[in-house]
Structures are given as C-alpha cells and as structure tokens.
N, C-alpha and C. Protein backbone atom coordinates (compact mmCIF):
# COMPACT_ATOMS: atom_id res chain seq x y z
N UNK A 1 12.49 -23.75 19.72
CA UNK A 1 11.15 -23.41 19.26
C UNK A 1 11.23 -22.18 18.36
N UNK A 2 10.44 -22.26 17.26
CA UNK A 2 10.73 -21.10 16.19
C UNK A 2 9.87 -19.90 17.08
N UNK A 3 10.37 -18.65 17.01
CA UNK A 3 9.53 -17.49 16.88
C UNK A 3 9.06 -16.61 16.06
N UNK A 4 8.83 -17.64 14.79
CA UNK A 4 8.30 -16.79 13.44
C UNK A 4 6.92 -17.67 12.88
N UNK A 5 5.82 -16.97 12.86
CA UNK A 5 4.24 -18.37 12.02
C UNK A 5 4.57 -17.09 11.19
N UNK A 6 4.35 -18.12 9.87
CA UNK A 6 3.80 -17.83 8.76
C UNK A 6 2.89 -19.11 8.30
N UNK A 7 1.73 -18.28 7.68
CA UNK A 7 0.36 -18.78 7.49
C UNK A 7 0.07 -18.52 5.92
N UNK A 8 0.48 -19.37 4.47
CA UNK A 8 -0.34 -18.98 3.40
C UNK A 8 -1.66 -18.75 3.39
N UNK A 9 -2.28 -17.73 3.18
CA UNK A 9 -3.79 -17.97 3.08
C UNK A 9 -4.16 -17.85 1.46
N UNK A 10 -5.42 -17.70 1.29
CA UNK A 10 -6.30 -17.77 0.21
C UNK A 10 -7.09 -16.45 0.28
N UNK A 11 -6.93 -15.10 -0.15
CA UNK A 11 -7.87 -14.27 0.20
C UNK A 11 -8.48 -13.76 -1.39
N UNK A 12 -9.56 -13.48 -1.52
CA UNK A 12 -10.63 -13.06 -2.28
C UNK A 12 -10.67 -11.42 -2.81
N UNK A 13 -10.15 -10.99 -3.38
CA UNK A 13 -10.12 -9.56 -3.92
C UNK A 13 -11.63 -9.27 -4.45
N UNK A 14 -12.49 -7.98 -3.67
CA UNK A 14 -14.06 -7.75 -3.92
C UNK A 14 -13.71 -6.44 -4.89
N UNK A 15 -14.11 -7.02 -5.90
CA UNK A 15 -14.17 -5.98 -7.27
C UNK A 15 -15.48 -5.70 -7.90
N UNK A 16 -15.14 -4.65 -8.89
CA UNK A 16 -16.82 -4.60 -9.35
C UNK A 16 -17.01 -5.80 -9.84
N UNK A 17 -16.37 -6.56 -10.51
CA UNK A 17 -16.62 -7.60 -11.34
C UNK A 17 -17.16 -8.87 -10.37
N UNK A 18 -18.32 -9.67 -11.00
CA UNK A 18 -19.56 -10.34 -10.29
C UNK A 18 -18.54 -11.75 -9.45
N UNK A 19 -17.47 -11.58 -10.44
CA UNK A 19 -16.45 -12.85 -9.54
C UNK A 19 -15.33 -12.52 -8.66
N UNK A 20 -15.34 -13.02 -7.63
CA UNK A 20 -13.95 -12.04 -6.93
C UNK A 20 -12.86 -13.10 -7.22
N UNK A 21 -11.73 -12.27 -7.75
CA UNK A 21 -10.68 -12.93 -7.93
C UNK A 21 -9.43 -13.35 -6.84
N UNK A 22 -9.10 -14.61 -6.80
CA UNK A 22 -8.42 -15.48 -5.76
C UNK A 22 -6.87 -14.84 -5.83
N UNK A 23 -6.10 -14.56 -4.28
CA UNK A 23 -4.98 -13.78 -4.65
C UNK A 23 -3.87 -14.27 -3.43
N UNK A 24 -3.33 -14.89 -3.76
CA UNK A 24 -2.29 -15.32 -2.19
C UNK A 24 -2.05 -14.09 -1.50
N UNK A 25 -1.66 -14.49 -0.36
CA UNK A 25 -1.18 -13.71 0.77
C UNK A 25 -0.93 -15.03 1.85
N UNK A 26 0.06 -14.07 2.66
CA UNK A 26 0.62 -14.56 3.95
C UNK A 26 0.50 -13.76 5.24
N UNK A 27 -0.04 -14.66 6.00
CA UNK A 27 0.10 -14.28 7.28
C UNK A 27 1.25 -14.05 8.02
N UNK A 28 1.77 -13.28 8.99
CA UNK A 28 3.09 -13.58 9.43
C UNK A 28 2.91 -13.04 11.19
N UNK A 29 3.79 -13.65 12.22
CA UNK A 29 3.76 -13.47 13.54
C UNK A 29 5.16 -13.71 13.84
N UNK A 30 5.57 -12.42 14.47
CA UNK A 30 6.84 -12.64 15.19
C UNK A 30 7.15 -12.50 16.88
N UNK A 31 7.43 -13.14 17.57
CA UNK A 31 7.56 -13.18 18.37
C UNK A 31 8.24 -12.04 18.96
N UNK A 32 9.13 -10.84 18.29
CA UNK A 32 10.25 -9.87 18.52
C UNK A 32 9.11 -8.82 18.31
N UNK A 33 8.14 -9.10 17.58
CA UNK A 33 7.01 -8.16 17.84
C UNK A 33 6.11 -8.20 17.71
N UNK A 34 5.46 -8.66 19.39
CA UNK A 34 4.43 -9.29 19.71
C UNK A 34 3.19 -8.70 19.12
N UNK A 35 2.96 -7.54 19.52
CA UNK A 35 1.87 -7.20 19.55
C UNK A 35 1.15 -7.50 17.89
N UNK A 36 2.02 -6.95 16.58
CA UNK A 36 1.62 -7.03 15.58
C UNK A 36 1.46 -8.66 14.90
N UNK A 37 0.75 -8.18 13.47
CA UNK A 37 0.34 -9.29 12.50
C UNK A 37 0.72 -8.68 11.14
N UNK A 38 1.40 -9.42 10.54
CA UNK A 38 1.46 -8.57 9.14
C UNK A 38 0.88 -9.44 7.73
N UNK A 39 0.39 -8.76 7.04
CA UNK A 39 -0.24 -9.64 6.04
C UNK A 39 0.64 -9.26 4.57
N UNK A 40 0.99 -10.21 4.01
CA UNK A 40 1.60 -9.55 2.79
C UNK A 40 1.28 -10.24 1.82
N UNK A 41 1.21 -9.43 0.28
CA UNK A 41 0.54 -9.72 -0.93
C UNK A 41 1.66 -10.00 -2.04
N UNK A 42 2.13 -11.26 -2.77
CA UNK A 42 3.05 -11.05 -3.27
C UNK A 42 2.93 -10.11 -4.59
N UNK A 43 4.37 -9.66 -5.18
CA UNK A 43 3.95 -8.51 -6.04
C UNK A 43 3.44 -9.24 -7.31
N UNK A 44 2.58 -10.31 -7.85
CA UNK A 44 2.34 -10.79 -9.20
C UNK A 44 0.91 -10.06 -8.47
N UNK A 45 0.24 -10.17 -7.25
CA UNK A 45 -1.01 -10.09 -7.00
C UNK A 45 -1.60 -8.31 -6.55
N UNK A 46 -0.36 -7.32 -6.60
CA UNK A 46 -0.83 -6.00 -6.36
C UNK A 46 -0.60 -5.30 -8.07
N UNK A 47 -1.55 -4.12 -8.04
CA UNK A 47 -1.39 -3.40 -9.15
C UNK A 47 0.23 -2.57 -9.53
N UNK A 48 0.72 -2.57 -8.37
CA UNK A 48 1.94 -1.83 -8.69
C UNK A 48 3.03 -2.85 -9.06
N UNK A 49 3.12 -3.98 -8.65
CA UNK A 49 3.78 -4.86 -8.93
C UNK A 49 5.26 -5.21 -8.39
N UNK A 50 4.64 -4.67 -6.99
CA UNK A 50 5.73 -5.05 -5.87
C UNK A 50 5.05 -5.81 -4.91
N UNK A 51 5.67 -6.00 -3.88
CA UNK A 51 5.14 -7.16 -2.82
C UNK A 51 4.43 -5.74 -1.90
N UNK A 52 3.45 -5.96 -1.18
CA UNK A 52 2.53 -5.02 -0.26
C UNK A 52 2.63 -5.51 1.30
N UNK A 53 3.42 -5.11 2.24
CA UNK A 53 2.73 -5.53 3.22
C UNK A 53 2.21 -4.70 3.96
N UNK A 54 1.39 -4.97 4.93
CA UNK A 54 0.53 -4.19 5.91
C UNK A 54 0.57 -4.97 7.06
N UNK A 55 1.07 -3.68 8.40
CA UNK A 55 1.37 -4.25 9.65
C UNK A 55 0.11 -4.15 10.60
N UNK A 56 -0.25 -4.42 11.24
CA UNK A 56 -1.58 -4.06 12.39
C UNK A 56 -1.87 -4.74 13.33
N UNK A 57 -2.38 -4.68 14.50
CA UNK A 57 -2.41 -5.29 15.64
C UNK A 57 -2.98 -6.83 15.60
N UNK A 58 -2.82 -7.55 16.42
CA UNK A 58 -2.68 -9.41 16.17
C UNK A 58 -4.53 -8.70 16.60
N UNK A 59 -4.53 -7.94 18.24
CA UNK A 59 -5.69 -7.75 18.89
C UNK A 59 -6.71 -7.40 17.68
N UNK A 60 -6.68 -6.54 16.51
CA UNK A 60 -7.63 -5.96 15.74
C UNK A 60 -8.11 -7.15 15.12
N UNK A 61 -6.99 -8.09 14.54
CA UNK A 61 -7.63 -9.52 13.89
C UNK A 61 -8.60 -10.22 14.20
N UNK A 62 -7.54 -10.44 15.73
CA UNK A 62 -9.02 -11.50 16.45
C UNK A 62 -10.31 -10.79 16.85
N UNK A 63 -10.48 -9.60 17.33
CA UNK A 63 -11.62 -8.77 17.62
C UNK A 63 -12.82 -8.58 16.38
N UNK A 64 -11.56 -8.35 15.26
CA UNK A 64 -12.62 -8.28 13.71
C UNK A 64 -13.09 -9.57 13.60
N UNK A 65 -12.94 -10.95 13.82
CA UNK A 65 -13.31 -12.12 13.56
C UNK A 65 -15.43 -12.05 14.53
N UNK A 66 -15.44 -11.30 15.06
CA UNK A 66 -16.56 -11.41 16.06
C UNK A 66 -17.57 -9.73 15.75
N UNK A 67 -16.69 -9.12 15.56
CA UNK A 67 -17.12 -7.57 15.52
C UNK A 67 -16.65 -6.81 13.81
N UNK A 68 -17.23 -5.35 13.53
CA UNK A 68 -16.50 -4.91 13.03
C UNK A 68 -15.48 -4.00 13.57
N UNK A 69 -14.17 -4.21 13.39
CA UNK A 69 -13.35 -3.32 14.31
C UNK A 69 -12.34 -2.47 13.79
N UNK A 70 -11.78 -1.44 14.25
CA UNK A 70 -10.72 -0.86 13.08
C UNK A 70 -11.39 0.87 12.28
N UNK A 71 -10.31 1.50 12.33
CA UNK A 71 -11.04 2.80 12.56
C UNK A 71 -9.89 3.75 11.21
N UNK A 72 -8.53 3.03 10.89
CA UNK A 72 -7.59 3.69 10.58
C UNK A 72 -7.89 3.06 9.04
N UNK A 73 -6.36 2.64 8.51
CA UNK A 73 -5.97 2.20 7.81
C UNK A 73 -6.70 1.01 7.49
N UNK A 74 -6.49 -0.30 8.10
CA UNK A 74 -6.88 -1.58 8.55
C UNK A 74 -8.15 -1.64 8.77
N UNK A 75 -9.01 -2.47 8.42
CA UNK A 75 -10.48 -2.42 9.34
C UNK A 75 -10.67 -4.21 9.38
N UNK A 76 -11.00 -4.71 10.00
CA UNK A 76 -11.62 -6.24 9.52
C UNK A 76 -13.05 -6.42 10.57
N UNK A 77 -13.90 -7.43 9.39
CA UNK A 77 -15.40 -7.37 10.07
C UNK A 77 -15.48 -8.86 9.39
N UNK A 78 -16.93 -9.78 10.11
CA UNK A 78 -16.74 -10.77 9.77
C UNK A 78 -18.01 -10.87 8.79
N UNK A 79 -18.09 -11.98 7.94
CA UNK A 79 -18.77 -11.63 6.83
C UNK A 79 -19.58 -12.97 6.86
N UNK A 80 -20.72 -12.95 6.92
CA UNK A 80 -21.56 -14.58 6.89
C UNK A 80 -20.61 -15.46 7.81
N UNK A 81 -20.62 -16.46 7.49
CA UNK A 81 -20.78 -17.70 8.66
C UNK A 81 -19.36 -18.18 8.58
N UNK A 82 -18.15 -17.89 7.39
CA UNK A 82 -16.83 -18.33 6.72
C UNK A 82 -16.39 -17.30 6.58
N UNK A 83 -16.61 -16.19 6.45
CA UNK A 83 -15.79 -15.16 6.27
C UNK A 83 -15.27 -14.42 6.60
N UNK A 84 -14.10 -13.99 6.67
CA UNK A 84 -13.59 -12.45 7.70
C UNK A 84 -13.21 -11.05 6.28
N UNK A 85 -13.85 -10.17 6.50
CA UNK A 85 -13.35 -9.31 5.65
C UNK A 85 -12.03 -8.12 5.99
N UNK A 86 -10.97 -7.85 4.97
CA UNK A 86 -10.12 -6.81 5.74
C UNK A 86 -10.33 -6.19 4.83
N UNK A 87 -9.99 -4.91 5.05
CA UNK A 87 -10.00 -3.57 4.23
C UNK A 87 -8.69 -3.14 4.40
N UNK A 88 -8.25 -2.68 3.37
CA UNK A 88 -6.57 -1.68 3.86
C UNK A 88 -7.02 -0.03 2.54
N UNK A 89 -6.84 0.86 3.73
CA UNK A 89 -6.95 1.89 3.30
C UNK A 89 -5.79 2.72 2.66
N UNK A 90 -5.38 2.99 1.92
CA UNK A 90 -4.16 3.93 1.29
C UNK A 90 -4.80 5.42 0.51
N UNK A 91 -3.51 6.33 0.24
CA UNK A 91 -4.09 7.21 -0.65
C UNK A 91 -4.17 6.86 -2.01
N UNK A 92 -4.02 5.78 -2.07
CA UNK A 92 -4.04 5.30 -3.56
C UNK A 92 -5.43 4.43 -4.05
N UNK A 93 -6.06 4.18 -2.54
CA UNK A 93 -7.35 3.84 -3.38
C UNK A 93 -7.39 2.74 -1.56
N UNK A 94 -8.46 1.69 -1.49
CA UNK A 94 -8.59 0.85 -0.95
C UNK A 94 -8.94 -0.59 -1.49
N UNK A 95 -8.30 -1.54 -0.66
CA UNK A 95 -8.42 -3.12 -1.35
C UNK A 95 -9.27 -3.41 -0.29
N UNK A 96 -10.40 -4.69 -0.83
CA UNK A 96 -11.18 -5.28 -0.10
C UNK A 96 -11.04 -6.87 0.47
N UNK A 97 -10.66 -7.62 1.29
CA UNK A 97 -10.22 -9.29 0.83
C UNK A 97 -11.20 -10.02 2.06
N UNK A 98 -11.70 -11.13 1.04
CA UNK A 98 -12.43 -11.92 2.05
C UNK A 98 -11.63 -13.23 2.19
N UNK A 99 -11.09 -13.62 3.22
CA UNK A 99 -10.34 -14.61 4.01
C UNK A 99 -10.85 -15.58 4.51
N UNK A 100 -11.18 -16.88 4.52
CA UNK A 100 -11.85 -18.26 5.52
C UNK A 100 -11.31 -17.61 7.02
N UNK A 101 -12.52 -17.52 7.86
CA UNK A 101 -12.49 -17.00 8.91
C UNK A 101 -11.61 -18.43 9.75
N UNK A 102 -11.85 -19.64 9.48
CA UNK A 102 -11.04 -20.60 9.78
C UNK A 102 -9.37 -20.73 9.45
N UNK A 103 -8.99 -20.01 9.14
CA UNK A 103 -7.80 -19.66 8.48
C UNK A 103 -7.42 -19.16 9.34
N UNK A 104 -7.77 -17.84 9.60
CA UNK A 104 -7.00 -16.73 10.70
C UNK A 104 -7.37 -17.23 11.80
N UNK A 105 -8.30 -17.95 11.97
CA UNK A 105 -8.85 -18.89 13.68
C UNK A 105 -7.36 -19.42 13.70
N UNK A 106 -6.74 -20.39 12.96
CA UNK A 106 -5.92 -21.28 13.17
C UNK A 106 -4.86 -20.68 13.03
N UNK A 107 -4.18 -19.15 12.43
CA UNK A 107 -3.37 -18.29 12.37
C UNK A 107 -3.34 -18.07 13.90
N UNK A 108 -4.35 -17.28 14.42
CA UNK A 108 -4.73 -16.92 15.97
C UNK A 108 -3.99 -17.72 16.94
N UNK A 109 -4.02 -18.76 16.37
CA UNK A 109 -4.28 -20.22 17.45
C UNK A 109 -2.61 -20.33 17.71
N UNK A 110 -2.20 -20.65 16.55
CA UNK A 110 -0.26 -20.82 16.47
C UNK A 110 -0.17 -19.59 17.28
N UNK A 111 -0.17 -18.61 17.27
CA UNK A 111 0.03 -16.83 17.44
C UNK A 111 0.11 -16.93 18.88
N UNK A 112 -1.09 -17.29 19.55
CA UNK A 112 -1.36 -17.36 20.76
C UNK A 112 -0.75 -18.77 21.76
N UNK A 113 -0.10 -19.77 21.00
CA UNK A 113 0.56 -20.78 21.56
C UNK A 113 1.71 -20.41 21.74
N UNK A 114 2.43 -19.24 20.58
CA UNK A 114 3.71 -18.96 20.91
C UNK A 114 3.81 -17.93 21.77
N UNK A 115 2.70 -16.68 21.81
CA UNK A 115 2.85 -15.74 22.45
C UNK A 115 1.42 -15.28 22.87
N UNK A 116 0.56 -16.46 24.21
CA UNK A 116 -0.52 -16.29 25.11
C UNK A 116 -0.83 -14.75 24.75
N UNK A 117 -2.15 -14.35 24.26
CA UNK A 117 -2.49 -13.21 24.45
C UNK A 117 -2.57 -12.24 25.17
N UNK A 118 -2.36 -11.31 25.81
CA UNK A 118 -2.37 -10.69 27.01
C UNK A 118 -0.78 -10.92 27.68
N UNK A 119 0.04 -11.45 27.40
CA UNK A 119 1.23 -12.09 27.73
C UNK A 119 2.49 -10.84 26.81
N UNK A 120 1.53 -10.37 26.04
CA UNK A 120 3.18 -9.92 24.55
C UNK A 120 3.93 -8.64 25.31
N UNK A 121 3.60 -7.93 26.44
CA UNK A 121 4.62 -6.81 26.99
C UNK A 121 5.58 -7.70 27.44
N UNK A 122 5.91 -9.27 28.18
CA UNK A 122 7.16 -10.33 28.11
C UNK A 122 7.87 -9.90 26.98
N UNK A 123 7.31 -10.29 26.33
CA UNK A 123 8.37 -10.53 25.15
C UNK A 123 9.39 -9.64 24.83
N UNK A 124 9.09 -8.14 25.25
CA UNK A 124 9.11 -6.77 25.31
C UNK A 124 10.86 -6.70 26.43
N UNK A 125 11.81 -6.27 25.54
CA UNK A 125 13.15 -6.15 26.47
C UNK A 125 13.04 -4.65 26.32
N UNK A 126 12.54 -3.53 27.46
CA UNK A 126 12.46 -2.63 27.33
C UNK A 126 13.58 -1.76 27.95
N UNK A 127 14.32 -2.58 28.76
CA UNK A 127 15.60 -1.61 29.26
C UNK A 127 16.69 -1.79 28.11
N UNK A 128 16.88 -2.76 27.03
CA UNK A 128 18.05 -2.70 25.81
C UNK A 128 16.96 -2.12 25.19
N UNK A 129 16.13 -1.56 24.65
CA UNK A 129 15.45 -1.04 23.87
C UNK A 129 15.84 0.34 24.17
N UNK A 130 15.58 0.69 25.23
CA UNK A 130 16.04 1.95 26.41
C UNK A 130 17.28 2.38 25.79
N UNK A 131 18.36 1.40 25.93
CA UNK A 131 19.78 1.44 25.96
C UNK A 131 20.33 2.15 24.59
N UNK A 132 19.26 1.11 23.59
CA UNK A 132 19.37 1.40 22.16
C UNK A 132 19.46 3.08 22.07
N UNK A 133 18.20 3.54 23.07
CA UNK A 133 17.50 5.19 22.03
C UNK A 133 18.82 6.11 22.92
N UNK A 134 19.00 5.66 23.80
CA UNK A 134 20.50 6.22 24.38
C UNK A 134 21.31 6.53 23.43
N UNK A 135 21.86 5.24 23.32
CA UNK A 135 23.51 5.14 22.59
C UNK A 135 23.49 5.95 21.62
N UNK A 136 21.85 5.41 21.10
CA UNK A 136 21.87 6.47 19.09
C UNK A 136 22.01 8.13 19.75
N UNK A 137 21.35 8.60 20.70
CA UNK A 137 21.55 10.29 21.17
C UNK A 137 22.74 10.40 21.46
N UNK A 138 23.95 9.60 21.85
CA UNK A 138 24.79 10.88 22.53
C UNK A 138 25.68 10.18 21.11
C-alpha cells in the first residue's frame, strides 16, 4: 500500500483583477508525516519562478472546510457553498486561492483512509527518532 496521496487540484488566484486566474497546485500526504499537508505551486505559477511549497496541519484543512481557522502563516475558511479559501502569509506579500471544497473533501478522504484521523501519533517511531537526536549529540 503506497504511503504517499498526491492530489492535482485547480486553485483560483484572488487578484485585483475582476477574473481570478486558474493556477495548478498539488496536494500532498505522507504517511512519515502524519500530522501535515503540503500544498505546492509549480514554479511557471509563482512570481519568483520557483516551485512554492507550504507545509501545515492535515487538522487546519479539514477544520477550515466548516470554519474559519488558522491564525499564523496558513489560514483556510470556506467560501459559499464550493469553495474553500487558503491564504499563505509571507514577508513578501500574501496569496489568496479558492479551491473546490470537493477536492480537498476527497483529498481528506484518501488522507484519512491511509492515516484514520486521530490515529497519526502511530505512525510516529518516537524511540528511533529519540535514537536519531542522540547519535547526532555525542
């Protein structure tokens, strides 16, 4: 069984301009680390013209799908009846993207078949993790 979803989505860049322009991104879930979700922008679609990703909790996703949630960097809130909005904050400015809230439902869905919600400290090998911060000190 794989322990990697990746999810193309379709997300919506909110600009001044009256049309928002359509911009790939990918969803991604790893099983080696549960807790997160990472979304990444390939670099034809950021201003700097590298690939962007942004890491943040799987929990903030699904919570933003119902609420607005998110306080840092990350924020996502849901937007009319199809939409989920994320925000990613930088010192370089902030991007806005509206996502088919059915999209990340079914992102969620794989996410949570491979790794039950409430379940991801399993996944978690915390005594070789342990072992790891050892070995690197002495």
């Amino acid at each position: 069984m794989s322990t990697v979803i990746e999810q193309p989505v379709e997300a919506r860049l909110v600009a001044a301009a009256p049309r928002m322009q359509s911009i790939p991104a990918t969803l991604h879930y790893d099983r080696q680390d549960p807790f997160a979700v990472r979304m990444t922008f390939p670099a034809p679609a950021t201003l700097e013209g590298v690939e962007v990703c942004w890491t943040f909790a799987r929990e903030l996703l699904s919570a933003g799908l119902h609420d607005a949630e998110g306080h840092g960097d990350v924020r996502v809130r849901p937007y009319g009846y199809d939409r989920t909005v994320l925000e990613f904050h930088a010192p370089e400015g902030t991007a806005v993207v509206h996502v088919h809230s059915a999209d990340i439902r079914r992102f969620l869905q794989a996410a949570g078949e491979l790794v039950p919600a409430g379940t991801e400290y399993r996944q978690l090998d915390l005594d070789h993790d342990l072992a790891e911060l050892m070995r690197d000190a002495c």
